[in-house]
C-alpha atoms as a PDB file:
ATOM      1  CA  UNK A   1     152.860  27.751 159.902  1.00  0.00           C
ATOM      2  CA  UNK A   2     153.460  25.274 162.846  1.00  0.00           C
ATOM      3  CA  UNK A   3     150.203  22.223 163.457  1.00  0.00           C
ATOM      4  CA  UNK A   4     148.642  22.304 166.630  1.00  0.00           C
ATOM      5  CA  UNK A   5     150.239  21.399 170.016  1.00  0.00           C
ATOM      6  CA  UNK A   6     148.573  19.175 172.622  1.00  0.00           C
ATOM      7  CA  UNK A   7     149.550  18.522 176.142  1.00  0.00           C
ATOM      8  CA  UNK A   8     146.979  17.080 178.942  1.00  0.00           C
ATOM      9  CA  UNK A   9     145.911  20.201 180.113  1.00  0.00           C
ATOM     10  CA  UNK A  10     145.641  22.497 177.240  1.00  0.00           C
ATOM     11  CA  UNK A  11     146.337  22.743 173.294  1.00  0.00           C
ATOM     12  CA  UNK A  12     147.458  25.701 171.071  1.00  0.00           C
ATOM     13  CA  UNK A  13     145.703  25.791 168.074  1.00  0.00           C
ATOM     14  CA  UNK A  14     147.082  27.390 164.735  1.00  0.00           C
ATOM     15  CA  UNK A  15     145.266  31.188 164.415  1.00  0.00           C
ATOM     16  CA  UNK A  16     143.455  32.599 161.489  1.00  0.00           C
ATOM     17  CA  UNK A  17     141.829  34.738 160.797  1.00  0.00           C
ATOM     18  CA  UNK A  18     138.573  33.966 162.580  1.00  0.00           C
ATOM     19  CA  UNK A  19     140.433  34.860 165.676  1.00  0.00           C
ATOM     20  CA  UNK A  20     140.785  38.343 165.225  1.00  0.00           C
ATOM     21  CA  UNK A  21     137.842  39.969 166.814  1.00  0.00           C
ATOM     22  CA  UNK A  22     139.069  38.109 169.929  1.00  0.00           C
ATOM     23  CA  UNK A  23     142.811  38.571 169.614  1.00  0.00           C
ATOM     24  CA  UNK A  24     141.475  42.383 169.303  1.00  0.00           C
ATOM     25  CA  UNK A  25     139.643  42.380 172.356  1.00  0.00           C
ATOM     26  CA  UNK A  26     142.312  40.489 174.921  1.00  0.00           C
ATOM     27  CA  UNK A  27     145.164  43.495 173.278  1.00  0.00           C
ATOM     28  CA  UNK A  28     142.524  45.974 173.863  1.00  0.00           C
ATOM     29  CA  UNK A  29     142.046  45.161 177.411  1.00  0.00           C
ATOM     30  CA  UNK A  30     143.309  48.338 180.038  1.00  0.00           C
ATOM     31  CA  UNK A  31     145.571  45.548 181.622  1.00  0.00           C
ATOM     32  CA  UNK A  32     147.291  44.157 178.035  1.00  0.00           C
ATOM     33  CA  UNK A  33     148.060  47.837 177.094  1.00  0.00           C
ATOM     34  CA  UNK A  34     149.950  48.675 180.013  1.00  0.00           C
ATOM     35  CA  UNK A  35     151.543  45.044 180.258  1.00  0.00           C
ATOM     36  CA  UNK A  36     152.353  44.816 176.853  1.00  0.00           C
ATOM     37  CA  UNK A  37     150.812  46.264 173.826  1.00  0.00           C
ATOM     38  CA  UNK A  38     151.631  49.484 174.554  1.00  0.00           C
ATOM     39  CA  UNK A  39     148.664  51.811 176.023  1.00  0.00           C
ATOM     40  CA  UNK A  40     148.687  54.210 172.259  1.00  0.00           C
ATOM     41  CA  UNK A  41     148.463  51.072 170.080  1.00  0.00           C
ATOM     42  CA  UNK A  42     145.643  50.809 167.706  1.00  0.00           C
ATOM     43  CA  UNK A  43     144.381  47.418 168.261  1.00  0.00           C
ATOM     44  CA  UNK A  44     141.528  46.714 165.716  1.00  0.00           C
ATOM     45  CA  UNK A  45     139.697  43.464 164.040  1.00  0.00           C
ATOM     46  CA  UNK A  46     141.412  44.678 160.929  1.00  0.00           C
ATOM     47  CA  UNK A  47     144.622  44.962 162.300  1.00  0.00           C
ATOM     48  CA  UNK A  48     144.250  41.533 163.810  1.00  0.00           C
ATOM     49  CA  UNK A  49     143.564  40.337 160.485  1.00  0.00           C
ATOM     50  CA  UNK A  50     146.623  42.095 158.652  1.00  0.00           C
ATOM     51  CA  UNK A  51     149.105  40.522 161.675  1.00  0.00           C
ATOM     52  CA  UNK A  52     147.655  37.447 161.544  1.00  0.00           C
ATOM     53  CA  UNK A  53     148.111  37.260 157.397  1.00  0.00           C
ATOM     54  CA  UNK A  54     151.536  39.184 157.960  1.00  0.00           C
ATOM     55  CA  UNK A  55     152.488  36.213 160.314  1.00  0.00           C
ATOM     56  CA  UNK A  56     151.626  33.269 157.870  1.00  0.00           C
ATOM     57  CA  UNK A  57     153.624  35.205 155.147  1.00  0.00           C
ATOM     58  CA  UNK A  58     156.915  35.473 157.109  1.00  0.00           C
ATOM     59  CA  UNK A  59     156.266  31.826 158.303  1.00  0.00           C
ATOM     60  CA  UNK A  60     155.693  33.037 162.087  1.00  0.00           C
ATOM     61  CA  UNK A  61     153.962  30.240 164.469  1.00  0.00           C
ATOM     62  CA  UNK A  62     151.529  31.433 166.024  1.00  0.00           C
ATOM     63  CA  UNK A  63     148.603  29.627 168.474  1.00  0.00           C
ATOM     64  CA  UNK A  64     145.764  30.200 170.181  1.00  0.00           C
ATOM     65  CA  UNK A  65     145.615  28.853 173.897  1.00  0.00           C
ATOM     66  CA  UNK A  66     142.923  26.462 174.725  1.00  0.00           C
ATOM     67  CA  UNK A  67     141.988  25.092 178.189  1.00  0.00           C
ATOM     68  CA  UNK A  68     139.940  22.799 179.748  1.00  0.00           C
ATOM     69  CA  UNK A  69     137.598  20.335 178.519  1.00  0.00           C
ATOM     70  CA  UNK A  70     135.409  22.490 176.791  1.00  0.00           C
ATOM     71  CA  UNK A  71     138.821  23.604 174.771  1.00  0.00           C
ATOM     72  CA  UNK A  72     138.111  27.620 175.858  1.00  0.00           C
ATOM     73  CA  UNK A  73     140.500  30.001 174.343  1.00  0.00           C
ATOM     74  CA  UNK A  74     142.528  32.189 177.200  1.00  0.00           C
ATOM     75  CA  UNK A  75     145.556  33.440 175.458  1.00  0.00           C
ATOM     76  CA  UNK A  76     147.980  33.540 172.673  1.00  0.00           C
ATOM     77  CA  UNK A  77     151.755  33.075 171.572  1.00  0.00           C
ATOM     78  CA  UNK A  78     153.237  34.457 168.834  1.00  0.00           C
ATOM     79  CA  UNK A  79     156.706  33.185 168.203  1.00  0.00           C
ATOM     80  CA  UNK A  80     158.357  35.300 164.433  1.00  0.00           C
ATOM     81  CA  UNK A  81     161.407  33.774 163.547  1.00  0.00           C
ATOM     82  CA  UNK A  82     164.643  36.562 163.884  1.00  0.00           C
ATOM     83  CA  UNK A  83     167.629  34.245 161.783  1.00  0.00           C
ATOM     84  CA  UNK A  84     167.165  33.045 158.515  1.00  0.00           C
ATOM     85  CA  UNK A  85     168.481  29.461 159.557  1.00  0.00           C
ATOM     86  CA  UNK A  86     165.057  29.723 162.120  1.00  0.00           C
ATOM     87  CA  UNK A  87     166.862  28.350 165.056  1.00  0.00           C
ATOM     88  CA  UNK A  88     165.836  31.975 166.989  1.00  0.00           C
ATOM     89  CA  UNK A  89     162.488  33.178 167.492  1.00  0.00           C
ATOM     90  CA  UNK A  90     160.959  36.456 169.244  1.00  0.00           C
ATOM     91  CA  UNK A  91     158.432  35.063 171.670  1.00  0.00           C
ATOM     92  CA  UNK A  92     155.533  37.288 172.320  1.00  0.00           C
ATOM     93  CA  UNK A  93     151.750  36.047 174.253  1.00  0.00           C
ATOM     94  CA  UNK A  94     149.423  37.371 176.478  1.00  0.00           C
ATOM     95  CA  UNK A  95     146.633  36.321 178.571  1.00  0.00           C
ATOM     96  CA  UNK A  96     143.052  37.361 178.120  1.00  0.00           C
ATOM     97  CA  UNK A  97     140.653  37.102 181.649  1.00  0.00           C
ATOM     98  CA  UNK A  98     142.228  33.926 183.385  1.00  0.00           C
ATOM     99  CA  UNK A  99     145.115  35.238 184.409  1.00  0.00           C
ATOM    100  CA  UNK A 100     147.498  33.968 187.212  1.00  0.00           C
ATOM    101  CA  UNK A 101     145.836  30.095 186.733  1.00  0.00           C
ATOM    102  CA  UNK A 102     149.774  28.934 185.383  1.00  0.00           C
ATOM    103  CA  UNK A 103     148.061  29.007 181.235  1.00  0.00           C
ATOM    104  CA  UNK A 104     151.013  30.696 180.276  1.00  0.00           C
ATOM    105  CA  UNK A 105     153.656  29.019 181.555  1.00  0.00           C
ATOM    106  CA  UNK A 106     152.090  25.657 180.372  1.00  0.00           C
ATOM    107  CA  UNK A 107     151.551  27.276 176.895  1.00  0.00           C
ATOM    108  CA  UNK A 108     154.877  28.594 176.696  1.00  0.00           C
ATOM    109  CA  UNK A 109     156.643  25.152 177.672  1.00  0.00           C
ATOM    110  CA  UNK A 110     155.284  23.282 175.315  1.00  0.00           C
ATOM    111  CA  UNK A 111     156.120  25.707 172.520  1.00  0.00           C
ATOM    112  CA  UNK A 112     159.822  25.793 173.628  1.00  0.00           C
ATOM    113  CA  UNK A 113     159.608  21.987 173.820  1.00  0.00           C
ATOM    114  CA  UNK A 114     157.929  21.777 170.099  1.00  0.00           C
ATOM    115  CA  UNK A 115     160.114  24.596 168.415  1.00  0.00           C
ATOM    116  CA  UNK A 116     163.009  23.090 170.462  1.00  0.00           C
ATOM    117  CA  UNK A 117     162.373  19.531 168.464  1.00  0.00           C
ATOM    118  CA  UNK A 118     162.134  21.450 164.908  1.00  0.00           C
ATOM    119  CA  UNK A 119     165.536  23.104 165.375  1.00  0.00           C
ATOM    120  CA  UNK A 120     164.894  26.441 167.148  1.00  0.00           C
ATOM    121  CA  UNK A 121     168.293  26.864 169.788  1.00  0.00           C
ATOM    122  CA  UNK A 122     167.302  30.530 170.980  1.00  0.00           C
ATOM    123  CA  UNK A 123     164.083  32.025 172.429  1.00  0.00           C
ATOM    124  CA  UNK A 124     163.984  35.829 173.002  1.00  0.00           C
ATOM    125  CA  UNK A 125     161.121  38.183 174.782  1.00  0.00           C
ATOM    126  CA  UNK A 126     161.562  41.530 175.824  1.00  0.00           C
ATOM    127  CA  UNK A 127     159.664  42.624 179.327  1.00  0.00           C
ATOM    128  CA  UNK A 128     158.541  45.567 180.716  1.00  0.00           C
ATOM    129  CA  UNK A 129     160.287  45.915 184.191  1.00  0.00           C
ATOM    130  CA  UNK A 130     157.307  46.877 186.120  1.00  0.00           C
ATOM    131  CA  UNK A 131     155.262  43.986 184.235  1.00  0.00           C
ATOM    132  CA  UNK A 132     156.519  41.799 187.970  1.00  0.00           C
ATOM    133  CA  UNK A 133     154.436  38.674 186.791  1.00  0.00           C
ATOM    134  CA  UNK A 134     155.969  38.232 183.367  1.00  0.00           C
ATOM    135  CA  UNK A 135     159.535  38.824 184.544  1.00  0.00           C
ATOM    136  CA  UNK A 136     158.669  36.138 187.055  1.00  0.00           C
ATOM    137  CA  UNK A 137     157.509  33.658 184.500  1.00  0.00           C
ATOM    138  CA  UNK A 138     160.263  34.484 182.239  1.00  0.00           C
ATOM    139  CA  UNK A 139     162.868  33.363 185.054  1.00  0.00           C
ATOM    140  CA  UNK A 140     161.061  30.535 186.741  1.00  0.00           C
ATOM    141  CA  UNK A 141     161.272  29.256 182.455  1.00  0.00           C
ATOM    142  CA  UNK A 142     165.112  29.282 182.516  1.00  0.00           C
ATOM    143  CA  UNK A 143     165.053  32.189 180.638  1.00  0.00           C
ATOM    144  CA  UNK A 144     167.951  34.664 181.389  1.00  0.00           C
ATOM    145  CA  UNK A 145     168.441  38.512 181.425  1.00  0.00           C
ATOM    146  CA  UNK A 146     170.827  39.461 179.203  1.00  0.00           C
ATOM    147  CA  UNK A 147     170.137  43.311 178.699  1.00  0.00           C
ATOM    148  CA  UNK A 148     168.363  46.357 180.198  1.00  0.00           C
ATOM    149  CA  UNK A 149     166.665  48.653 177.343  1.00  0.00           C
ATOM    150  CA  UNK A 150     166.987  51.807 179.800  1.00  0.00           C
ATOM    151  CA  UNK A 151     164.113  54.056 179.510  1.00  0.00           C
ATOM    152  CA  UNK A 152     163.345  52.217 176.337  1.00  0.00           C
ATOM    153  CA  UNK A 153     159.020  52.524 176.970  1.00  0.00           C
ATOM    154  CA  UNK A 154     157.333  55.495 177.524  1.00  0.00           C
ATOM    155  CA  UNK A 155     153.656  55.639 179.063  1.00  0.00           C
ATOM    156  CA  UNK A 156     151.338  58.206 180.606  1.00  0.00           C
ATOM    157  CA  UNK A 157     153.137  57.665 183.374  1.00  0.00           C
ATOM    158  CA  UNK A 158     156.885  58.227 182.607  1.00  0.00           C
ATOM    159  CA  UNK A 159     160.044  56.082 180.875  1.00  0.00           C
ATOM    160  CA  UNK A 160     160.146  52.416 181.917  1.00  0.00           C
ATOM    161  CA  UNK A 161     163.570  49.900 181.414  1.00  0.00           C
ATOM    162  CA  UNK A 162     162.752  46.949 179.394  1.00  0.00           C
ATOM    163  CA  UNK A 163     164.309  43.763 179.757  1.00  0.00           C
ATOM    164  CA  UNK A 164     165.576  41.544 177.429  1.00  0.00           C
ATOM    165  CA  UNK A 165     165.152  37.736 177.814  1.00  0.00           C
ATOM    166  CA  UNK A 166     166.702  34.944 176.421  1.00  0.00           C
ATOM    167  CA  UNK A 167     166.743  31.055 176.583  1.00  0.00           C
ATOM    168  CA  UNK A 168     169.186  29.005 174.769  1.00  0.00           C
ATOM    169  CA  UNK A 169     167.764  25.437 174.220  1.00  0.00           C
ATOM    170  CA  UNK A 170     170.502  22.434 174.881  1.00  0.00           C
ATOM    171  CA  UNK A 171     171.317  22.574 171.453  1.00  0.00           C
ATOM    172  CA  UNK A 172     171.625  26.130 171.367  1.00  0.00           C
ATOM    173  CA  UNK A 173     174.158  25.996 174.429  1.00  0.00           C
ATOM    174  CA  UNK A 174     175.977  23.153 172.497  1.00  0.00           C
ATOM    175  CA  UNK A 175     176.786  24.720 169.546  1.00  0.00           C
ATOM    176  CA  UNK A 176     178.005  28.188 171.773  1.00  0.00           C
END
């Protein structure tokens, strides 16, 4: 499991499992279903707990976002390694209430730039396509389409594409 990251306006502190109840209530949230946990999934303390055990076991980082100067927690990111050299990762995060104040974008630089520095070459995330915000924050990151999932999601409301994203680091592109 990766240390904590600090930039000047926020840090990402290593979860455990003292987090869940709130990592339960931000993927419970209306807005997080439809965005990205999926409206059906059962988000509970206890699973919280069981991912957030399942992700020190397989080695995952994964941080809690902290802002401002009383350090308040707004988010998460969740990166589980997808090679067994670890130079790709599967990025996943999400926002709890302060949305759209640029938390994510910050958080999510500065764990490319730290993974980046331990050897990770490839970032991927997958999107929803009517999530318009994330596939905006995915681009204006460098990250790339590379593939449409068609009708991949299904909600209450129909089939939905998903997009896949990916970001190859400098040494990623070198070695390609």
């Amino acid at each position: 499991m990766e240390t904590a990251i600090k930039t000047d306006n926020l840090s990402l502190r290593v979860v455990d499992e003292d987090y869940a109840s709130l990592l339960a209530r931000w993927k419970d949230d209306a807005y997080m279903r439809k965005m990205s946990v999926g409206e059906d999934a059962r988000v509970t303390i206890r699973s919280e707990r069981e991912a957030i055990r399942q992700a020190k076991e397989e080695g995952s980082s994964y941080w809690i976002i902290h802002v401002g100067k009383d350090r308040q927690a707004v988010g998460y990111v969740r990166c589980d390694f997808i090679d067994e050299l670890r130079h790709a990762v599967w990025l996943r995060f999400g926002l709890g209430e302060r949305r759209s104040e640029g938390h994510a974008k910050a958080a999510l630089q500065a764990v490319i730039e730290h993974l980046s520095h331990r050897g990770v070459q490839r970032f991927e995330a997958e999107v929803y396509a009517f999530n318009t915000p994330c596939v905006k924050l995915m681009e204006s990151l460098g990250f790339r389409r590379e593939r449409v999932k068609k009708n991949a999601h299904h909600d209450k409301e129909g089939f939905h594409d998903i997009y896949v994203y990916g970001l190859l680091t400098a040494a990623g592109k070198e070695s390609h």
